[in-house]
Protein backbone atom coordinates (compact mmCIF):
# COMPACT_ATOMS: atom_id res chain seq x y z
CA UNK A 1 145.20 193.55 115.33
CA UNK A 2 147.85 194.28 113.06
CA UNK A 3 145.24 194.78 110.06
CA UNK A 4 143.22 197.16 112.30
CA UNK A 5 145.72 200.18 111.71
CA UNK A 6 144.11 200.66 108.47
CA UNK A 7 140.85 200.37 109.17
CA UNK A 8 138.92 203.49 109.61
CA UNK A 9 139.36 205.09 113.54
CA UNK A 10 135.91 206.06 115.57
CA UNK A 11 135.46 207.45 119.00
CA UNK A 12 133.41 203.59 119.51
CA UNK A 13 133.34 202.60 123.48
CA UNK A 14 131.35 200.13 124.91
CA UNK A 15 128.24 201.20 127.44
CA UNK A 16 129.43 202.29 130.91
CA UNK A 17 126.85 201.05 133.44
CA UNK A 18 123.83 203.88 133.31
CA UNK A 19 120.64 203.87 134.98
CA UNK A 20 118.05 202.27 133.38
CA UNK A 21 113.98 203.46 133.29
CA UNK A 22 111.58 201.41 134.95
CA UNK A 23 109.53 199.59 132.16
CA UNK A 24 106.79 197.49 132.37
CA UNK A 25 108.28 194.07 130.23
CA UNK A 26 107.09 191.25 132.70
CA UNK A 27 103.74 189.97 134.05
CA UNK A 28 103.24 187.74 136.72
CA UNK A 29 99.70 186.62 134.75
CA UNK A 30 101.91 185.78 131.56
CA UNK A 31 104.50 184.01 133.24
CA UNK A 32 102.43 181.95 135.24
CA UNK A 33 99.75 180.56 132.97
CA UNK A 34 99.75 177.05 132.76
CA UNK A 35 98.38 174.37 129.95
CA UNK A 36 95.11 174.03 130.89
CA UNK A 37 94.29 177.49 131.07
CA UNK A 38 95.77 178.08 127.78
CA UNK A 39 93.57 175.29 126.20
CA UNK A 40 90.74 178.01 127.78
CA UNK A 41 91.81 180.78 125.80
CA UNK A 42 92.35 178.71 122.43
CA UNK A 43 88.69 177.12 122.88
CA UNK A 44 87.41 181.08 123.88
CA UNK A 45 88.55 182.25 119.99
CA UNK A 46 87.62 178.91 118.71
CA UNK A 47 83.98 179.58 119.78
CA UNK A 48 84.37 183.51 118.53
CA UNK A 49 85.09 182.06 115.24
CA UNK A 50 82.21 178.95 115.22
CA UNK A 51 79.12 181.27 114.03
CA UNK A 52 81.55 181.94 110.66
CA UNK A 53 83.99 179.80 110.15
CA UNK A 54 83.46 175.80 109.39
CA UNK A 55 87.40 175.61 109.87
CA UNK A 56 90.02 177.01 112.09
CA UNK A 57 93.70 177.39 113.08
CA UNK A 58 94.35 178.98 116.57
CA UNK A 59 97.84 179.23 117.69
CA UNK A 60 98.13 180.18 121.63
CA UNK A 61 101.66 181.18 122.98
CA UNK A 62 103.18 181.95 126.69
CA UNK A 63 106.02 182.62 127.98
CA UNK A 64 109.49 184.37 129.74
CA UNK A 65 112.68 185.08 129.93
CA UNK A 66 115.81 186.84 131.52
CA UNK A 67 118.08 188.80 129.37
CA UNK A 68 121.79 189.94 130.81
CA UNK A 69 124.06 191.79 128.93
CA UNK A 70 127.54 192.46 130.36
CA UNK A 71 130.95 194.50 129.25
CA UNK A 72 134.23 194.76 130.39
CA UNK A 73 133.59 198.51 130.54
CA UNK A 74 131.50 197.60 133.67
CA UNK A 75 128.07 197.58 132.57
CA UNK A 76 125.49 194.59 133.46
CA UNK A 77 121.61 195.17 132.27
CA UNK A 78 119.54 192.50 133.35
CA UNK A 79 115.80 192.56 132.51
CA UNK A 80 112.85 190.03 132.69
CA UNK A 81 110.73 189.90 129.68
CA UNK A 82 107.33 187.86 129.37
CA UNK A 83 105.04 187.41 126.20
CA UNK A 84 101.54 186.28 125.36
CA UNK A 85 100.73 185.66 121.74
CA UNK A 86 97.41 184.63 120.19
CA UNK A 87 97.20 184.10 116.50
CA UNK A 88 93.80 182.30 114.76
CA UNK A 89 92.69 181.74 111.26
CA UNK A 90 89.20 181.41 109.87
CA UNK A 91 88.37 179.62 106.90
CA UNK A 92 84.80 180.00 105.20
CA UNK A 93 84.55 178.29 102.10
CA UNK A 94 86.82 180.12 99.84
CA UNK A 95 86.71 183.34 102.64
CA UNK A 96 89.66 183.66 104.63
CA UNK A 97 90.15 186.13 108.11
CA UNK A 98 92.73 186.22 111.01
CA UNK A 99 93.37 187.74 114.53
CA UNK A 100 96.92 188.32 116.05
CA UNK A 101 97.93 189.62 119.67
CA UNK A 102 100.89 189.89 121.50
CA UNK A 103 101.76 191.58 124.30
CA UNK A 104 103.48 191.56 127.68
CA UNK A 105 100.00 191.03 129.45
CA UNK A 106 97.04 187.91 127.96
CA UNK A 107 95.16 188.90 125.24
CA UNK A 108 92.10 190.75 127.01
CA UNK A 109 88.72 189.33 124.73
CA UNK A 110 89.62 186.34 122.87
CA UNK A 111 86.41 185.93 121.94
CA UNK A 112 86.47 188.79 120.02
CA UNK A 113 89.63 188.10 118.16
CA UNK A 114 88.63 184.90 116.94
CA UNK A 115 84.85 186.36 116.35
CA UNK A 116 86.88 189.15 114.38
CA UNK A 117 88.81 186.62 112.41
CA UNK A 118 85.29 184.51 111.98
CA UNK A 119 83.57 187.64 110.54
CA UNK A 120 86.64 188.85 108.51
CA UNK A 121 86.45 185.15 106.85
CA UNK A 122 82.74 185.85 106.35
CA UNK A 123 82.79 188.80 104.01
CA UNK A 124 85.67 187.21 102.43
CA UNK A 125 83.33 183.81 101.25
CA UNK A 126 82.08 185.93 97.71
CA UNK A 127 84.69 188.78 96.99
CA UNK A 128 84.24 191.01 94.11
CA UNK A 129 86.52 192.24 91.58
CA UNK A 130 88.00 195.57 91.84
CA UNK A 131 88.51 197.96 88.78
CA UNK A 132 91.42 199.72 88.01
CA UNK A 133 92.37 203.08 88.79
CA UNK A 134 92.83 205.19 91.58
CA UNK A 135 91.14 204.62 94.61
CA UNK A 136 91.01 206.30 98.36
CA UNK A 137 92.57 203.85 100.67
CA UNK A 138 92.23 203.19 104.47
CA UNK A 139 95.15 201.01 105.72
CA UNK A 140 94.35 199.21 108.81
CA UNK A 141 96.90 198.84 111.36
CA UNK A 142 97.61 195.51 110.37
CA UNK A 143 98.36 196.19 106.51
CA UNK A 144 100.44 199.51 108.12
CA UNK A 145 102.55 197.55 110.23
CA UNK A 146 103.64 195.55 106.71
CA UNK A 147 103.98 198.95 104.73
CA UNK A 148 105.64 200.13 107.59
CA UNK A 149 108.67 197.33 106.54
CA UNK A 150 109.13 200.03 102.85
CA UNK A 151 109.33 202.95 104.66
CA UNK A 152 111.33 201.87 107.89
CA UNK A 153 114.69 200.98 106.23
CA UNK A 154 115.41 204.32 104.88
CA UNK A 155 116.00 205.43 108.75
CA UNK A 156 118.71 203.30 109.42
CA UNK A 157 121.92 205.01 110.20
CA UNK A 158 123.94 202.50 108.22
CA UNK A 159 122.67 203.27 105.00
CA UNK A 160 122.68 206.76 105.79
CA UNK A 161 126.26 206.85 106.72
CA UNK A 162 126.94 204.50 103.15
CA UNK A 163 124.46 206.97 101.27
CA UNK A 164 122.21 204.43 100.56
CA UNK A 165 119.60 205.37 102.10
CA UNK A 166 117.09 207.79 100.26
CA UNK A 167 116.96 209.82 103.12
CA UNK A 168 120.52 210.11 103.64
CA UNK A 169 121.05 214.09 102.93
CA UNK A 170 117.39 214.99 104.16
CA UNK A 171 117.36 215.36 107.76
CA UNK A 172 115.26 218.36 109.27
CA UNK A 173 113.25 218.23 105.67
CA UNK A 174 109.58 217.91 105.21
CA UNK A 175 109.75 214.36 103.50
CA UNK A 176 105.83 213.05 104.61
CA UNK A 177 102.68 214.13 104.81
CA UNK A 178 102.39 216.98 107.72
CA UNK A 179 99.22 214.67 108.77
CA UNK A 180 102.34 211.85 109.70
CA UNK A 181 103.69 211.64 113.24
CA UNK A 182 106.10 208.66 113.83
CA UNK A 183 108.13 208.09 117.34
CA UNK A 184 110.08 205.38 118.23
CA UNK A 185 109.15 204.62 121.85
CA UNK A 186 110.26 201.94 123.53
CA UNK A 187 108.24 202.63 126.73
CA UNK A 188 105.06 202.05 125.29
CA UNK A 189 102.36 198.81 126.26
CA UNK A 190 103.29 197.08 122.85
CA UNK A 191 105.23 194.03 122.48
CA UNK A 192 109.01 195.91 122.24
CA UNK A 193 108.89 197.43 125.37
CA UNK A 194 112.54 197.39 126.63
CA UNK A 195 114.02 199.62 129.48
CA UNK A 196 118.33 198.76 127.37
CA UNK A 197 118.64 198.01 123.74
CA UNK A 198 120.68 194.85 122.16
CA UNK A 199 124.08 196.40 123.59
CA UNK A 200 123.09 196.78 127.03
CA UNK A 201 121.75 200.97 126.16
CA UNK A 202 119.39 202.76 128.13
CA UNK A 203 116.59 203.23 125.89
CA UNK A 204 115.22 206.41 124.97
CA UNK A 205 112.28 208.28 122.63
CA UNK A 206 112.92 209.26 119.13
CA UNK A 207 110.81 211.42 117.62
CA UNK A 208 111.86 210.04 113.58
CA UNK A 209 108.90 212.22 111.84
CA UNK A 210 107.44 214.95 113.25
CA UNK A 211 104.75 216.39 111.00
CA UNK A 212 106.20 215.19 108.16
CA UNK A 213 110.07 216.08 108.97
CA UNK A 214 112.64 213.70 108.88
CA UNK A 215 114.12 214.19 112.98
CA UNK A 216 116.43 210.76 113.23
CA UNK A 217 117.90 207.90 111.91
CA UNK A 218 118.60 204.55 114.01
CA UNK A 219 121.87 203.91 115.15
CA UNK A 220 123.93 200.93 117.21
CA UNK A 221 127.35 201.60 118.99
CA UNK A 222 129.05 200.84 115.98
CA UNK A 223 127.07 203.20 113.37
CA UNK A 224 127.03 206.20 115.41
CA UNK A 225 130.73 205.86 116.05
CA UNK A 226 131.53 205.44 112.32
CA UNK A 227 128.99 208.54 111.65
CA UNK A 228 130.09 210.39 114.51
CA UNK A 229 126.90 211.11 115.50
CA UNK A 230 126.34 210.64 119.47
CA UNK A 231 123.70 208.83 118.84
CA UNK A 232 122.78 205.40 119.98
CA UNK A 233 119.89 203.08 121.89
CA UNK A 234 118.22 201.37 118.70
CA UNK A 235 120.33 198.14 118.38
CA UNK A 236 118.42 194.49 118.70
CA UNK A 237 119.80 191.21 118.46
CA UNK A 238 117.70 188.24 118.20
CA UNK A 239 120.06 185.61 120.26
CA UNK A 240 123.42 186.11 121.87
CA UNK A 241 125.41 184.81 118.84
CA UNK A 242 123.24 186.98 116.98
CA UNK A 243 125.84 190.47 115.33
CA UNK A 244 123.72 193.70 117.00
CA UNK A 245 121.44 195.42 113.95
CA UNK A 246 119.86 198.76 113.90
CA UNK A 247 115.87 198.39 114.53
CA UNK A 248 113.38 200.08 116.32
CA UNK A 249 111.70 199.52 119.25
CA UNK A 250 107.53 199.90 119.49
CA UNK A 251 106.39 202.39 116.66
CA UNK A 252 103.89 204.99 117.64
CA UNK A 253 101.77 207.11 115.19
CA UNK A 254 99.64 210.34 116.72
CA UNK A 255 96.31 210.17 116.48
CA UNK A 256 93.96 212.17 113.64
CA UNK A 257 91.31 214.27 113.69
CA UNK A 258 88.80 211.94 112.14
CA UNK A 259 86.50 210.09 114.72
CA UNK A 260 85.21 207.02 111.80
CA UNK A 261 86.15 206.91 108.40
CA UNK A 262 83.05 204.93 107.70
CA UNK A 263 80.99 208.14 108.76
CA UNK A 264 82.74 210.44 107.58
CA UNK A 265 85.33 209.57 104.51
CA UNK A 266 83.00 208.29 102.10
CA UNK A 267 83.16 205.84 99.69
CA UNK A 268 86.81 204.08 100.20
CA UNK A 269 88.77 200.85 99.96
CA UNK A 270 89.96 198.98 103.54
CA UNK A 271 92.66 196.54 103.33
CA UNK A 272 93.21 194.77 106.25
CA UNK A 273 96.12 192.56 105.03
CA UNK A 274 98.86 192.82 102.21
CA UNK A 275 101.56 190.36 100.85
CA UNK A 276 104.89 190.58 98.93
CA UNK A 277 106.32 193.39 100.76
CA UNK A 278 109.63 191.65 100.73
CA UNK A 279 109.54 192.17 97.04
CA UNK A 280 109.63 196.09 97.42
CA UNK A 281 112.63 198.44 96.77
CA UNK A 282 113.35 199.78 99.96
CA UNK A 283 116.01 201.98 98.22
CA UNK A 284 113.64 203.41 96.16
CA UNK A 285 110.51 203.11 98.19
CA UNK A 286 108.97 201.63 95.25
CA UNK A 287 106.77 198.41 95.60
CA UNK A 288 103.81 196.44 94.51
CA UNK A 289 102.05 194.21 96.99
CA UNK A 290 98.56 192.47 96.63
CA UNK A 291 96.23 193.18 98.85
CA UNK A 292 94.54 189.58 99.94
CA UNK A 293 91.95 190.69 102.54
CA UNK A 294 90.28 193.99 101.98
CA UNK A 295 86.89 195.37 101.53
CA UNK A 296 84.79 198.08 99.48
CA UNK A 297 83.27 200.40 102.22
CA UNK A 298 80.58 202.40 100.91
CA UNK A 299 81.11 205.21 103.11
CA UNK A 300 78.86 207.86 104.97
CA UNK A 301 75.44 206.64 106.08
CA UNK A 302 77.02 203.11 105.60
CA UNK A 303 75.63 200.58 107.99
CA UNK A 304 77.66 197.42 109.74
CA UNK A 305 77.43 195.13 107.25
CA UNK A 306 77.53 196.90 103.97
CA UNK A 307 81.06 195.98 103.72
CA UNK A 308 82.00 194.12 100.60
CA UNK A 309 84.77 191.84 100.20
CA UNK A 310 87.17 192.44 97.20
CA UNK A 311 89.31 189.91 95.08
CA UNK A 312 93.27 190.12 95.75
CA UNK A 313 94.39 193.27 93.87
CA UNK A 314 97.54 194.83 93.62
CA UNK A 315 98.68 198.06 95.20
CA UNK A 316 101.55 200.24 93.40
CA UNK A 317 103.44 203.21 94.00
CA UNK A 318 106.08 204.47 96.19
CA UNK A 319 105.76 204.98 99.59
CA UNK A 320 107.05 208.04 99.96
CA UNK A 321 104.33 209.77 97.79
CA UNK A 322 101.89 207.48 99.41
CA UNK A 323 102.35 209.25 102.77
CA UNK A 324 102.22 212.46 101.42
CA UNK A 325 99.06 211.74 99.87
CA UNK A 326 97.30 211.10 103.46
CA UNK A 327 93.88 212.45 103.60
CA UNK A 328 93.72 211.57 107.75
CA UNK A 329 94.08 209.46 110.38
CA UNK A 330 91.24 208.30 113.27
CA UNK A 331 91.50 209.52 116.52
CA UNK A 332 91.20 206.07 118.15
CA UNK A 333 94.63 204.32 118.07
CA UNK A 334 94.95 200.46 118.32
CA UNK A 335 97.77 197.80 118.89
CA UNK A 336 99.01 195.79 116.81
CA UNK A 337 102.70 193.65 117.74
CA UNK A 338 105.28 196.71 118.29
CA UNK A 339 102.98 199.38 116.16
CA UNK A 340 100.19 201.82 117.95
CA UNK A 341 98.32 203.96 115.20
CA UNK A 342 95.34 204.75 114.14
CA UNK A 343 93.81 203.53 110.63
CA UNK A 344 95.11 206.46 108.09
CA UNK A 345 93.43 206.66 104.90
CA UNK A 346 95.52 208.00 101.66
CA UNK A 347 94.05 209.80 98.49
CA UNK A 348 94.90 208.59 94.55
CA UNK A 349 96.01 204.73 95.54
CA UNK A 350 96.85 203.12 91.78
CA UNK A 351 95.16 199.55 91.83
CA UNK A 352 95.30 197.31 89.45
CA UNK A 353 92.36 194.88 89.78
């Protein structure tokens, strides 16, 4: 206490009690699955992956919780959370594919995950090299929710208060594509669905690229006090002895005008999974990840099936000229973890085969 008169002063208060938005976090399907129908849903993407796969690895999760946060400013949140994840491997020969859901309700068709996985593995048996150069590039929602990790860091109000962040100096600028749409929405049917953040917050939208601007940064208590910015509602905490952390919540991207890139893009390369993100500059936006599962599509007048599996390759560049280079997105969104977007496909990709 006697330290803390030189430390810098804030306006920081804890949460008052607020009213809170009804969210849908808890289902009474989730919560009260037992074993043996659980052992029903592993052997239902067990048999989706049988017609491909001559190996397998199908992890089936359930489960819920109660979360109470409470202050001595007199605020008490208390929500109940449940969560159903399904995650499955398919191994065929040298081929590899995998299927992931989570969500607050069971995974709908597991079947068709683990037949998606199974298939995946499938055109993955014989891959093909890939020359390189510059290629057009669809990510799927999958490989976006990994890129996703480059890009997301430069919005957190910490660095930007520290300057560290590249994006520290550019709010209200055109920094992406004008194709790019990103909100952080914590009311949305993904697996972050919250109605309070880590410090007991209401949650609320935040629009954090609209067209390509740069609208907001994430902040905890603690950050927006220090920046003086009013802002607050993105903190997470993984356990109660866990220090709160800017993060977002689920991660929405608007829909494109393009209704199948396979119709109508032409000839392009799909990656459905990348690895080595971890090793990118998130400073910078700089990186170089290897694309492990992806596929040559040949494009308009393509058929099902014409997809060709491609040898691990690596993917250069820096993200933020990768998504201003975005050609379009689909109009059909999907789900993937805490991420609803469409597949976007990006012009002039360096890959080196």
């Amino acid at each position: 206490m006697a330290a803390s008169k030189y430390s810098e002063k804030t306006k920081f208060a804890f949460p008052k009690q607020a009213k809170y938005p009804k969210v849908k976090t808890y289902s009474k399907k989730t919560a009260g699955i037992e074993e043996t129908e659980l052992r029903g849903i592993l052997g239902q993407i067990i048999d989706g992956m049988k017609t491909y796969a001559k190996r397998s690895k199908v992890i089936v999760e359930a489960g819920c919780s109660d979360v109470s946060i409470t202050n001595s400013s007199g605020m008490n949140a208390n929500g109940t959370y449940s969560n159903f994840t399904a995650y499955c491997e398919a191994m065929c020969e040298k081929g590899m594919g995998f299927g992931y859901y989570s969500g607050v309700e069971p995974a709908k068709n597991p079947y068709e995950l683990g037949n998606l996985a199974g298939r995946m593995a499938n055109m993955m048996d014989k891959p093909e090299k890939l020359e390189t150069g510059k290629h057009t590039v669809v990510l799927s929602i999958e490989a976006l929710h990994s890129m996703l990790d480059i890009l997301l860091p430069s919005l957190s109000g910490e660095l930007k208060r520290k300057k560290i962040s590249a994006l520290w100096n550019k709010n209200g600028e055109k920094i992406l594509s004008e194709k790019f749409t990103l909100l952080d929405n914590p009311f949305a049917d993904a697996s972050n669905a919250s109605e309070f953040d880590g410090e007991g917050v209401a949650c609320g939208k935040k629009m954090l690229f609209e067209r390509g601007v740069l609208k907001n940064f994430f902040y905890n208590l603690e950050t927006a006090a220090l920046e003086g910015a009013g802002k607050k509602g993105s903190c997470s905490r993984n356990s109660f002895a866990s220090k709160p952390s800017v993060s977002p919540s689920n991660l929405v991207v608007a829909s494109g005008n393009f209704d199948s890139f396979t119709e109508e893009l032409g000839e392009f390369i799909y990656v459905r999974s990348v690895h080595g993100v971890h090793t990118s500059n998130t400073t910078t936006g700089d990186f170089g990840v290897e694309a492990n599962i992806a596929f040559r599509m040949n494009g308009k007048g393509s058929r099902k099936g014409d997809e060709i599996g491609l040898k691990g390759f690596i993917i250069s560049g820096n993200i933020f000229n990768m998504f201003n280079s975005i050609i379009g997105l689909e109009k059909k969104q999907k789900t993937y973890d805490n991420l609803i977007s469409p597949d976007i496909a990006f012009k002039d990709v360096q890959i080196i085969g």
